[in-house]
PDB file of N, CA and C in Angstrom:
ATOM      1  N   UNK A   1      80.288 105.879  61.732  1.00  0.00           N
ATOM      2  CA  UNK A   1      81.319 104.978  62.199  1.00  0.00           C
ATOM      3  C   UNK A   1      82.515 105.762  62.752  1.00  0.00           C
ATOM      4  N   UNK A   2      82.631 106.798  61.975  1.00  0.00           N
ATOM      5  CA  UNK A   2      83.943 107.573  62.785  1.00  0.00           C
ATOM      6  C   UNK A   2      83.807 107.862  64.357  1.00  0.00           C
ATOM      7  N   UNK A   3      82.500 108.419  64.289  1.00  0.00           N
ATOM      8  CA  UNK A   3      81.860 109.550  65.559  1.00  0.00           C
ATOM      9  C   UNK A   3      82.150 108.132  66.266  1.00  0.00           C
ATOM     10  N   UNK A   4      81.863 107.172  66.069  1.00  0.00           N
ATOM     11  CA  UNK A   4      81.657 105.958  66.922  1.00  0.00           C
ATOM     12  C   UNK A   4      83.388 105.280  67.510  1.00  0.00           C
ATOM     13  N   UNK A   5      84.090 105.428  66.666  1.00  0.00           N
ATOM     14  CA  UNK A   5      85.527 105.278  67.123  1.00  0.00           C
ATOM     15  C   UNK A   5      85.970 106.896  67.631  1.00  0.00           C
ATOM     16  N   UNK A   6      85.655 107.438  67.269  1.00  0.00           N
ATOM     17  CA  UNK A   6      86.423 108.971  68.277  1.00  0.00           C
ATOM     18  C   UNK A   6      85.953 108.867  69.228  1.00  0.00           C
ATOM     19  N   UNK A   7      84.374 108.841  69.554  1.00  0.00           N
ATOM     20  CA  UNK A   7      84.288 108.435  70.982  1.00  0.00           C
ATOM     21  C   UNK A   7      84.910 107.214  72.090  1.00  0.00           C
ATOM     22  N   UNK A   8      85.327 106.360  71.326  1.00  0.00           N
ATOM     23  CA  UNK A   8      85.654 104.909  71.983  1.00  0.00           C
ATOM     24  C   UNK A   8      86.944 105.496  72.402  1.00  0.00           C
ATOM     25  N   UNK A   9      87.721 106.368  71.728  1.00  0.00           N
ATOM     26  CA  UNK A   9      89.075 106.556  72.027  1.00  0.00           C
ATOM     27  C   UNK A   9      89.085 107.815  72.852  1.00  0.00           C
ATOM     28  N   UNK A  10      88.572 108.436  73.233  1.00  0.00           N
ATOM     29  CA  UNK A  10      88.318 109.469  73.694  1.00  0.00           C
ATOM     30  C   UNK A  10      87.585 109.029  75.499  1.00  0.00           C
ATOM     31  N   UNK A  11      87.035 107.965  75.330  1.00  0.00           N
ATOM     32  CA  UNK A  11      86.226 107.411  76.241  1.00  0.00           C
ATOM     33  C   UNK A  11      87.408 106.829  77.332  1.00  0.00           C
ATOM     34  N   UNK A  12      88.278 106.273  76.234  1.00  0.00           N
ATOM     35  CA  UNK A  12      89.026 105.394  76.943  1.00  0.00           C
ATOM     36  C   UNK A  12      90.103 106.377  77.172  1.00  0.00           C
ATOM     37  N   UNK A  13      90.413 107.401  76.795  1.00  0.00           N
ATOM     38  CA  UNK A  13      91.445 108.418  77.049  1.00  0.00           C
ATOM     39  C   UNK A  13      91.208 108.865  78.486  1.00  0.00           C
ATOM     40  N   UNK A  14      90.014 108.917  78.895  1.00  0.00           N
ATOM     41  CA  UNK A  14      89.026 109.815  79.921  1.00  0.00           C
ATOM     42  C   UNK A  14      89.457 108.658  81.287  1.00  0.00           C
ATOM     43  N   UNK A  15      89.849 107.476  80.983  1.00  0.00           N
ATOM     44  CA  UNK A  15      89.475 106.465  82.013  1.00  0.00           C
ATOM     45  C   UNK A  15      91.073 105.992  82.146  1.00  0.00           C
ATOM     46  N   UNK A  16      92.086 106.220  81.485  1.00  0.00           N
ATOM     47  CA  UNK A  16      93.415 105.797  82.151  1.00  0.00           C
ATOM     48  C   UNK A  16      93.846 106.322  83.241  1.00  0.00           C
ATOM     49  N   UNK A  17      93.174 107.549  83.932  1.00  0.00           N
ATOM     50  CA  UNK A  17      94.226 108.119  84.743  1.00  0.00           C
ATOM     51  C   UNK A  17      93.130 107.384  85.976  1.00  0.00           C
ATOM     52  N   UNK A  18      92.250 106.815  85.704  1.00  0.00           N
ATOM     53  CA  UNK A  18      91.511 106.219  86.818  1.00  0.00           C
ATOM     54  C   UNK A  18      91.723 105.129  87.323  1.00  0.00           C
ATOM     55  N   UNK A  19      92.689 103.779  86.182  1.00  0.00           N
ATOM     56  CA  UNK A  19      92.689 102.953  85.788  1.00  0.00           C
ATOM     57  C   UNK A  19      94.611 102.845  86.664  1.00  0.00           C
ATOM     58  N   UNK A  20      95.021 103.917  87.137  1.00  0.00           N
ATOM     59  CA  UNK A  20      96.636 103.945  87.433  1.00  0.00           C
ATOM     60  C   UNK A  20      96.294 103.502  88.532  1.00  0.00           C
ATOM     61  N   UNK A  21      97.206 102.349  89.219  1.00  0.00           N
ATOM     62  CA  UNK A  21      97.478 102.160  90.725  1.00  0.00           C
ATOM     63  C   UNK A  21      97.408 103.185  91.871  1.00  0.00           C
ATOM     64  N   UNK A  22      97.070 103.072  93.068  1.00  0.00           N
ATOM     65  CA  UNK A  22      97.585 104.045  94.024  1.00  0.00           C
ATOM     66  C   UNK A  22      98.648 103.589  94.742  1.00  0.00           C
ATOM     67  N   UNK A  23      99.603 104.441  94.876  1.00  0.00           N
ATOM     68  CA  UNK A  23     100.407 104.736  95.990  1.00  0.00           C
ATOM     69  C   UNK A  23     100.261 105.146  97.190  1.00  0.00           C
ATOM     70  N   UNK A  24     100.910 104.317  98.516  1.00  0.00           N
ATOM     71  CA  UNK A  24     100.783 105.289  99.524  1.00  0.00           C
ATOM     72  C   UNK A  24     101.769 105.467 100.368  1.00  0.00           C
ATOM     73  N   UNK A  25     101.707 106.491 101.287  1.00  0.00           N
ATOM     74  CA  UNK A  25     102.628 106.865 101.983  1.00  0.00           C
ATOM     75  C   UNK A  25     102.592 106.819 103.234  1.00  0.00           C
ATOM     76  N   UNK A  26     103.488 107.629 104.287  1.00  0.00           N
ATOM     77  CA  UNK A  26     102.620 107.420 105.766  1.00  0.00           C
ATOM     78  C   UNK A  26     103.209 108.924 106.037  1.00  0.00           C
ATOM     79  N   UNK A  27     102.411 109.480 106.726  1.00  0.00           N
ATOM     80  CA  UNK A  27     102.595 110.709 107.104  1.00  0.00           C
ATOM     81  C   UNK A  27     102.652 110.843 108.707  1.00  0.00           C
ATOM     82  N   UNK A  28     102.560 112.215 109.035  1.00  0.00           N
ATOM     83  CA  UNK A  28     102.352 112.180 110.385  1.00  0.00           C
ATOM     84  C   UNK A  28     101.366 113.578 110.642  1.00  0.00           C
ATOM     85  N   UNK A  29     100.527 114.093 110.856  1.00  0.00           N
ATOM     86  CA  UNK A  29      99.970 115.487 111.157  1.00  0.00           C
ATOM     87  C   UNK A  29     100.339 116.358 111.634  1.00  0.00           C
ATOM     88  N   UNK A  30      99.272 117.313 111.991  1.00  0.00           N
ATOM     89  CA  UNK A  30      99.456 118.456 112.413  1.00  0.00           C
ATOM     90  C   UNK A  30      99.875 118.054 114.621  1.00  0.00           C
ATOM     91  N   UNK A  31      99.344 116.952 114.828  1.00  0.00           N
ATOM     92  CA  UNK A  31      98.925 116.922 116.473  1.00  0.00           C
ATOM     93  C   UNK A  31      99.846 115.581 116.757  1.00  0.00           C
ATOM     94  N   UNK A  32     100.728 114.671 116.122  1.00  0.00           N
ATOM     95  CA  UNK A  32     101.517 113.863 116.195  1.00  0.00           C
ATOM     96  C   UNK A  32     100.626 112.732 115.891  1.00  0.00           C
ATOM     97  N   UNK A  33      99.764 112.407 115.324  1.00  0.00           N
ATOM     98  CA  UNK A  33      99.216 110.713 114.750  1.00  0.00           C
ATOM     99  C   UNK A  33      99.491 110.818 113.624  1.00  0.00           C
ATOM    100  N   UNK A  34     100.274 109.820 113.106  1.00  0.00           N
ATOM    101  CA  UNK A  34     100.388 109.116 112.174  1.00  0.00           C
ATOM    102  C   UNK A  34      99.678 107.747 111.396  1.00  0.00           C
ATOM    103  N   UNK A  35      99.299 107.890 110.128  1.00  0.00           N
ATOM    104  CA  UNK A  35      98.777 107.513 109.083  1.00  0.00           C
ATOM    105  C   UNK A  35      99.020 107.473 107.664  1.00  0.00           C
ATOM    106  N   UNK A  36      98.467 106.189 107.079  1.00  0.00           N
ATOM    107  CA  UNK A  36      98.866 105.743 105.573  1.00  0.00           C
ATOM    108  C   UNK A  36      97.752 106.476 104.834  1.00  0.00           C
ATOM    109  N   UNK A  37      98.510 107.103 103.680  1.00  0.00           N
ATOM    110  CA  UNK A  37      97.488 107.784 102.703  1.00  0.00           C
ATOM    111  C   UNK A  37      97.539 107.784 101.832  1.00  0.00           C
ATOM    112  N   UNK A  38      97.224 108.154 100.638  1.00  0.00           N
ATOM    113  CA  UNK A  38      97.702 107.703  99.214  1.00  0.00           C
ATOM    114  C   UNK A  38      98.165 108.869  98.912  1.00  0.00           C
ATOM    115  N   UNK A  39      99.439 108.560  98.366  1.00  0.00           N
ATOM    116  CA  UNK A  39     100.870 109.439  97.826  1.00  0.00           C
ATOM    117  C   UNK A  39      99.827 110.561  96.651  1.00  0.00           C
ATOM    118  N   UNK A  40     100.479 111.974  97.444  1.00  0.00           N
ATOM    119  CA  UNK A  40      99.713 113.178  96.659  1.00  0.00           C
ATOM    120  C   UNK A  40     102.193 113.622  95.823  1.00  0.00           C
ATOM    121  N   UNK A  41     101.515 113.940  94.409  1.00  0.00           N
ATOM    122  CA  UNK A  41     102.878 114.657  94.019  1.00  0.00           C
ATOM    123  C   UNK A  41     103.186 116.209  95.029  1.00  0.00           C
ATOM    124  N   UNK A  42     101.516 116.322  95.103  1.00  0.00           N
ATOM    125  CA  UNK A  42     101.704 118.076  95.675  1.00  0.00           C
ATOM    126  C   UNK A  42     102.465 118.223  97.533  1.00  0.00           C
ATOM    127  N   UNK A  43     102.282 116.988  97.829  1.00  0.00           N
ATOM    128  CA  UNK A  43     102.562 116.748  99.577  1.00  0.00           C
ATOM    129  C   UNK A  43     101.395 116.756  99.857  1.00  0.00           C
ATOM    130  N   UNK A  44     101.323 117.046 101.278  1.00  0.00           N
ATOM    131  CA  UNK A  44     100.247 117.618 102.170  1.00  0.00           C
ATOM    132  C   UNK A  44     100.630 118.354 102.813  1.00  0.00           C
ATOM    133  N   UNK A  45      99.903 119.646 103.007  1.00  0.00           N
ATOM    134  CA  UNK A  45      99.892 120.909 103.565  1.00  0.00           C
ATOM    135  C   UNK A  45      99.852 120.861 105.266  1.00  0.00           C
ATOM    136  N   UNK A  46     100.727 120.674 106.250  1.00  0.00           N
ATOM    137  CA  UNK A  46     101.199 120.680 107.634  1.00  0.00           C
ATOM    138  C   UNK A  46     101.388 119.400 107.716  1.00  0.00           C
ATOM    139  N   UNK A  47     101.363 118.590 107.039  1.00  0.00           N
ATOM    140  CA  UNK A  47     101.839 117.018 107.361  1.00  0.00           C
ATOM    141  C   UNK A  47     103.374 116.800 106.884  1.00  0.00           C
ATOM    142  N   UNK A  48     103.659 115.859 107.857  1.00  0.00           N
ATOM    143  CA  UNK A  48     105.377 115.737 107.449  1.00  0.00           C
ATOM    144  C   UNK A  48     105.179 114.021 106.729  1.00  0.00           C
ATOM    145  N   UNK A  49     105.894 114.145 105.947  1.00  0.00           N
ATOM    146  CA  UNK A  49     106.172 112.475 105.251  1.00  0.00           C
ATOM    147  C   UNK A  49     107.007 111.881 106.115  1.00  0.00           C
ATOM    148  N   UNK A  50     107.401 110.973 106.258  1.00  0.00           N
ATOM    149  CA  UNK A  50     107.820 110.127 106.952  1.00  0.00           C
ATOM    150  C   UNK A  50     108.903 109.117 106.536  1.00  0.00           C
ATOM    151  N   UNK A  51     108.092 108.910 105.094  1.00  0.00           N
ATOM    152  CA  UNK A  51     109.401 108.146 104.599  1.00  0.00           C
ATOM    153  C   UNK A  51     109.411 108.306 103.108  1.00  0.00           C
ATOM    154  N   UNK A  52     110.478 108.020 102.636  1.00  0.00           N
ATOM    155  CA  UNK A  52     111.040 108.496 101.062  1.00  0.00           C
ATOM    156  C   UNK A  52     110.064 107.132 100.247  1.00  0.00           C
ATOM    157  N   UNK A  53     109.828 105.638 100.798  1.00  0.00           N
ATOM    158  CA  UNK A  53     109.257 105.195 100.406  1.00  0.00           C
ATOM    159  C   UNK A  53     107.713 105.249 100.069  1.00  0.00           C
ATOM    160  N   UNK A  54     107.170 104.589  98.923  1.00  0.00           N
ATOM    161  CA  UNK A  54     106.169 104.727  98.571  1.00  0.00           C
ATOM    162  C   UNK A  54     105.407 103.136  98.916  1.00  0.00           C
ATOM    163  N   UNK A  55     103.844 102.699  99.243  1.00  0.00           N
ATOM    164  CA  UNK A  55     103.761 101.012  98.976  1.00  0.00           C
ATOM    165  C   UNK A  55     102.934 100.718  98.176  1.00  0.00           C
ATOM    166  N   UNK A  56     102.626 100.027  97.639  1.00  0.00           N
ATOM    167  CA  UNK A  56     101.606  99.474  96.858  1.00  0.00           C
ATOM    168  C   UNK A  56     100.133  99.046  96.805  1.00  0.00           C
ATOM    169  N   UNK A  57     100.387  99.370  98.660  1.00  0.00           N
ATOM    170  CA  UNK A  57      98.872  98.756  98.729  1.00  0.00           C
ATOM    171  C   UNK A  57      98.521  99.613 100.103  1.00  0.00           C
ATOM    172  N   UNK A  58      97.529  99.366 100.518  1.00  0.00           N
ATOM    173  CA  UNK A  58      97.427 100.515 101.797  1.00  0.00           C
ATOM    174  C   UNK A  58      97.558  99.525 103.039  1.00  0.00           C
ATOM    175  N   UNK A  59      97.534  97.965 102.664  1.00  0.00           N
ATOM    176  CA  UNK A  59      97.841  96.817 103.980  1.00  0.00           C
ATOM    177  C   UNK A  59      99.215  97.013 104.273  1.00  0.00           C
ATOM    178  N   UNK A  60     100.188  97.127 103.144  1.00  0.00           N
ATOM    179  CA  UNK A  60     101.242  97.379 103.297  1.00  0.00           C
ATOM    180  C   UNK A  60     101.724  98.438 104.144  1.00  0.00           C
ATOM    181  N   UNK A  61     101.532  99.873 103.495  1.00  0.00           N
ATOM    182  CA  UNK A  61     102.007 100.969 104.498  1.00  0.00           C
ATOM    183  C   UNK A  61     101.201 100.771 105.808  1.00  0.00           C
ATOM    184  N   UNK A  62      99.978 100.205 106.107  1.00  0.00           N
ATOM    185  CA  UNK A  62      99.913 100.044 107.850  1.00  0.00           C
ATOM    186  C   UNK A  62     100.297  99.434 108.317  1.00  0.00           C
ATOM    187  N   UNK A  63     101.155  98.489 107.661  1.00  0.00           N
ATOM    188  CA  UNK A  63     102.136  97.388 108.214  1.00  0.00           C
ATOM    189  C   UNK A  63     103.419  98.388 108.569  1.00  0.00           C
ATOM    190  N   UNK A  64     103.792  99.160 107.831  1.00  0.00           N
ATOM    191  CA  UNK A  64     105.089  99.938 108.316  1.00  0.00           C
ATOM    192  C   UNK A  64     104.792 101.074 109.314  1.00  0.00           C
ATOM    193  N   UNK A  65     103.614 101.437 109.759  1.00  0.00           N
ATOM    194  CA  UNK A  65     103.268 102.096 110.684  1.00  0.00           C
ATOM    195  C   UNK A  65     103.691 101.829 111.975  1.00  0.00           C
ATOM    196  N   UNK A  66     103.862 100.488 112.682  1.00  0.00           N
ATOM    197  CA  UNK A  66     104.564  99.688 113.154  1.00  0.00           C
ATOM    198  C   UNK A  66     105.584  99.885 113.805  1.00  0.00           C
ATOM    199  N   UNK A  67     106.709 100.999 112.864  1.00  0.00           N
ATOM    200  CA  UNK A  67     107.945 100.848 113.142  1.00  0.00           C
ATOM    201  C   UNK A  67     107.920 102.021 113.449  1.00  0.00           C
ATOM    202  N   UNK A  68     107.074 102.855 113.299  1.00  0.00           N
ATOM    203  CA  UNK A  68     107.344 104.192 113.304  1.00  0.00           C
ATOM    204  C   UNK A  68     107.338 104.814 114.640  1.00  0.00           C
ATOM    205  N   UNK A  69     108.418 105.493 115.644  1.00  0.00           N
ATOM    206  CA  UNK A  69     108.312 105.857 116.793  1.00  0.00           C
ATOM    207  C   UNK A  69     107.920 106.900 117.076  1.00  0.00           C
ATOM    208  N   UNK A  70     108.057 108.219 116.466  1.00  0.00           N
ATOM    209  CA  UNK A  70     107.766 109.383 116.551  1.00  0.00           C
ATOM    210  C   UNK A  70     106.067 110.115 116.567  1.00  0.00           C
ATOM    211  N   UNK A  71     105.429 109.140 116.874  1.00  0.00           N
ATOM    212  CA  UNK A  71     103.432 109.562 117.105  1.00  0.00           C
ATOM    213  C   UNK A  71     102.884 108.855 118.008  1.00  0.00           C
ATOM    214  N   UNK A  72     102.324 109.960 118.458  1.00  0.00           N
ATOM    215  CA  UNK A  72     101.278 109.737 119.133  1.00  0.00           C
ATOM    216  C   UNK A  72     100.132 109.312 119.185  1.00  0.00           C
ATOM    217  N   UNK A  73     100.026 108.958 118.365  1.00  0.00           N
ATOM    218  CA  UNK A  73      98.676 107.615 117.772  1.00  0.00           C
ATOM    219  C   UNK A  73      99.053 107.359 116.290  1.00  0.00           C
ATOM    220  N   UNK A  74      98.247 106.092 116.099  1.00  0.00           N
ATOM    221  CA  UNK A  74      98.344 105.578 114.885  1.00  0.00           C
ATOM    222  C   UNK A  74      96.536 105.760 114.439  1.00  0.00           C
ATOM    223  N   UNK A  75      96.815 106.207 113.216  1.00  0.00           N
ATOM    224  CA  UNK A  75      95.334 106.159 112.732  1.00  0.00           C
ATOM    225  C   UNK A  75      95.203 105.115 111.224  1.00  0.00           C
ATOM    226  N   UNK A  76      94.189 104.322 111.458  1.00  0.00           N
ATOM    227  CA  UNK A  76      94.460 102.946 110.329  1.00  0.00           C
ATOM    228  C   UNK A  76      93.262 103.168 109.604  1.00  0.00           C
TER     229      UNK A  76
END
């Protein structure tokens, strides 16, 4: 019975960080298109962020893609 609850908790330890929302952001690349991606803490390596905001959903940030003037394509 123990082995049987250490695993349950252990199981479920394994599955919260899967279980967290995504965030996303909108970036812009290396060649000027811009795109929504899901928010990294580390950045992205030659991509510029775009905005300090984060959205909740990824319909959302391609909705703010929209406004964005500075690219040369939009990638959805």
């Amino acid at each position: 019975m123990k082995r049987l609850i250490m695993t349950a908790l252990l199981v479920g330890a394994a599955m919260t960080p899967a279980l967290a929302a995504d965030q996303y952001t909108v970036v812009k690349d290396t060649v000027g298109n811009c795109s929504a991606v899901v928010a990294s803490p580390g950045g992205y390596p030659g991509m510029q962020v775009l905005s300090d905001k984060n959205y909740s959903s990824l319909e959302e940030a391609n909705k703010s893609l929209d406004s964005v003037k500075d690219c040369n394509g939009l990638v959805r």
